[in-house]
Structures are given as structure tokens and as C-alpha cells.
Protein backbone atom coordinates (compact mmCIF):
# COMPACT_ATOMS: atom_id res chain seq x y z
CA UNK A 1 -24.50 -43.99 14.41
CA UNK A 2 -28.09 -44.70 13.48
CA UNK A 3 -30.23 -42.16 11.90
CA UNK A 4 -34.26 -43.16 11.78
CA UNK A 5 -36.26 -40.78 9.38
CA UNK A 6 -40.04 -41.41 8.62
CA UNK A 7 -42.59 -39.20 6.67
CA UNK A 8 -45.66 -39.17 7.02
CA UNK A 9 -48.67 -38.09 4.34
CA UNK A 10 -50.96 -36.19 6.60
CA UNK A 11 -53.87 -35.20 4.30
CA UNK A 12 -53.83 -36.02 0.61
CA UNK A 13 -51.16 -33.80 -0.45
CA UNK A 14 -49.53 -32.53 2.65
CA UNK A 15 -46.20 -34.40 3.58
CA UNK A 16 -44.05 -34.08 7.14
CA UNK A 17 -41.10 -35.57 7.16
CA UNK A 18 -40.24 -36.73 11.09
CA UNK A 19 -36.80 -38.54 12.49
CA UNK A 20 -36.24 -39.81 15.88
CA UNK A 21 -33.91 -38.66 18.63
CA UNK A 22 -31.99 -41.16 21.34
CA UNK A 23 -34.56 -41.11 23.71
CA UNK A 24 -37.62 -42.49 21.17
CA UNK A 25 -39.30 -38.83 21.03
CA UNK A 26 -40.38 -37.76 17.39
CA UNK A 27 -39.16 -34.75 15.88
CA UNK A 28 -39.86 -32.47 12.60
CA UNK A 29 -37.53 -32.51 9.76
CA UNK A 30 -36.98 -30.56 7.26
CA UNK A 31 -35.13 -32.85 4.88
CA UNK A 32 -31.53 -31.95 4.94
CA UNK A 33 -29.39 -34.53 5.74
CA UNK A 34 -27.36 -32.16 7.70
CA UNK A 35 -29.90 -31.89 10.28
CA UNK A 36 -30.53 -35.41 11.28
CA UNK A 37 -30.05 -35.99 14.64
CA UNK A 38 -28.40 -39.44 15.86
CA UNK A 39 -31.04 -42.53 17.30
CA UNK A 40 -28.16 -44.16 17.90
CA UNK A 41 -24.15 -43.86 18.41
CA UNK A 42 -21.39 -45.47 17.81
CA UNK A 43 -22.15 -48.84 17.18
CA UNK A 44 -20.91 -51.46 14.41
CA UNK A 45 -22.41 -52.51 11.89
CA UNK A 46 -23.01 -56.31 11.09
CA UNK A 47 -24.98 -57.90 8.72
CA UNK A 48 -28.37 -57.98 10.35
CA UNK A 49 -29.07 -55.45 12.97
CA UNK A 50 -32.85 -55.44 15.34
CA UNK A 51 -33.43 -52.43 15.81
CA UNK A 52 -36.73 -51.31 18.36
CA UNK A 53 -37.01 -47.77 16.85
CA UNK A 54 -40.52 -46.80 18.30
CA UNK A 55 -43.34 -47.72 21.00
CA UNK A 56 -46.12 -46.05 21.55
CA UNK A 57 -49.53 -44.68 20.07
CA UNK A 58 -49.75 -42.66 16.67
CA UNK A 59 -51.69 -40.09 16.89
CA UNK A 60 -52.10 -39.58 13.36
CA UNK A 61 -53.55 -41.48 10.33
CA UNK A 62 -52.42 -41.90 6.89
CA UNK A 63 -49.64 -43.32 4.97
CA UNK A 64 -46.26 -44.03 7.29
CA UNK A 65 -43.20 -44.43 4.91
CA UNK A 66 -40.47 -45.54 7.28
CA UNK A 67 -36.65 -44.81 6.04
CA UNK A 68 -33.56 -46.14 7.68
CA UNK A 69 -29.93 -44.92 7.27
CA UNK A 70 -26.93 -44.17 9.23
CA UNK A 71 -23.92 -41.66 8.94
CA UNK A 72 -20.76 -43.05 8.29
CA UNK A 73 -17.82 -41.80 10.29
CA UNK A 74 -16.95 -39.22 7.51
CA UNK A 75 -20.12 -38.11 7.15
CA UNK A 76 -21.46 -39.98 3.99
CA UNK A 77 -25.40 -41.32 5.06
CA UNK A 78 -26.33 -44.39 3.64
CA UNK A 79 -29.93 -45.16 3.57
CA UNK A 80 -32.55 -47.90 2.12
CA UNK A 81 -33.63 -46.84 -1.55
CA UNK A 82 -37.38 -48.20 -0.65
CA UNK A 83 -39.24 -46.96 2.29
CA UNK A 84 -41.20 -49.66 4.59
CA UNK A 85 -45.09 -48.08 3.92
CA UNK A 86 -47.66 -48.64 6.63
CA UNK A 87 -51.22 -47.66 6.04
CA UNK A 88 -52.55 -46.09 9.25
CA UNK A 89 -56.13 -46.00 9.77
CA UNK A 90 -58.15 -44.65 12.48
């Protein structure tokens, strides 16, 4: 299983934290682990993995700090310790 969480600064100030469901669509998040829904399932894991996590316009601008993680199959999720930051301007 693949989990794909983002965040997203808004405004100076105001943070949103987003994830992504199987079928690409963005979703709210309110930070608890516990509620991540999957982007992926059941796959296995090997060393280097492409992963197409999203298409499409964004229809916001600011700073984009992208997280990836997954969910092991007894529930620990392992994610990177540095986020991928994109600077989205208009």
C-alpha cells in the first residue's frame, strides 16, 4: 500500500494538509495517520519505485511540500523525513 500526503501553505501562515485517493482526486487531511486513505494497494516494494501520483492543474499557489510513505502490513507507516518543496506561483 502507498499512501501520498502533501501540504500545502495557502497564505502565509495558513497550512492544509491534502493526501490522494486511488483514483488521483485530492482530499483534506487532518493529520492523523489513522485517516490516510490508500493511493495504492498491495504492491511490493523494491528498491526504486516510479510512481505518477498526480496530473492535472493546481489551482492554488504557494509552497507544495510533497510527502511520501506507505503502511506496512501491520500498520507501521514509513515515510520520507524531508518533504520534496515546490514553489507554486501564479
Amino acid at each position: 500500500m502507498v499512501e501520498i500526503q502533501g501540504k500545502i501553505t495557502v497564505d502565509p501562515g495558513v497550512n492544509k494538509a491534502f493526501m490522494l485517493n486511488k483514483k488521483g482526486h485530492v482530499l483534506p487531511w487532518d493529520g492523523d495517520q489513522a485517516h490516510l486513505v490508500a493511493f495504492e494497494n498491495d504492491i511490493i516494494l523494491e528498491a526504486n519505485r516510479y510512481v505518477p501520483f498526480y496530473t492535472g492543474p493546481l489551482n492554488t499557489v504557494g509552497l507544495l511540500k510533497i510527502a511520501f510513505g506507505y503502511r506496512l502490513s501491520e500498520g507501521t507507516v514509513v515515510h520520507n523525513a524531508q518533504t520534496i518543496d515546490l514553489i507554486v506561483t501564479p
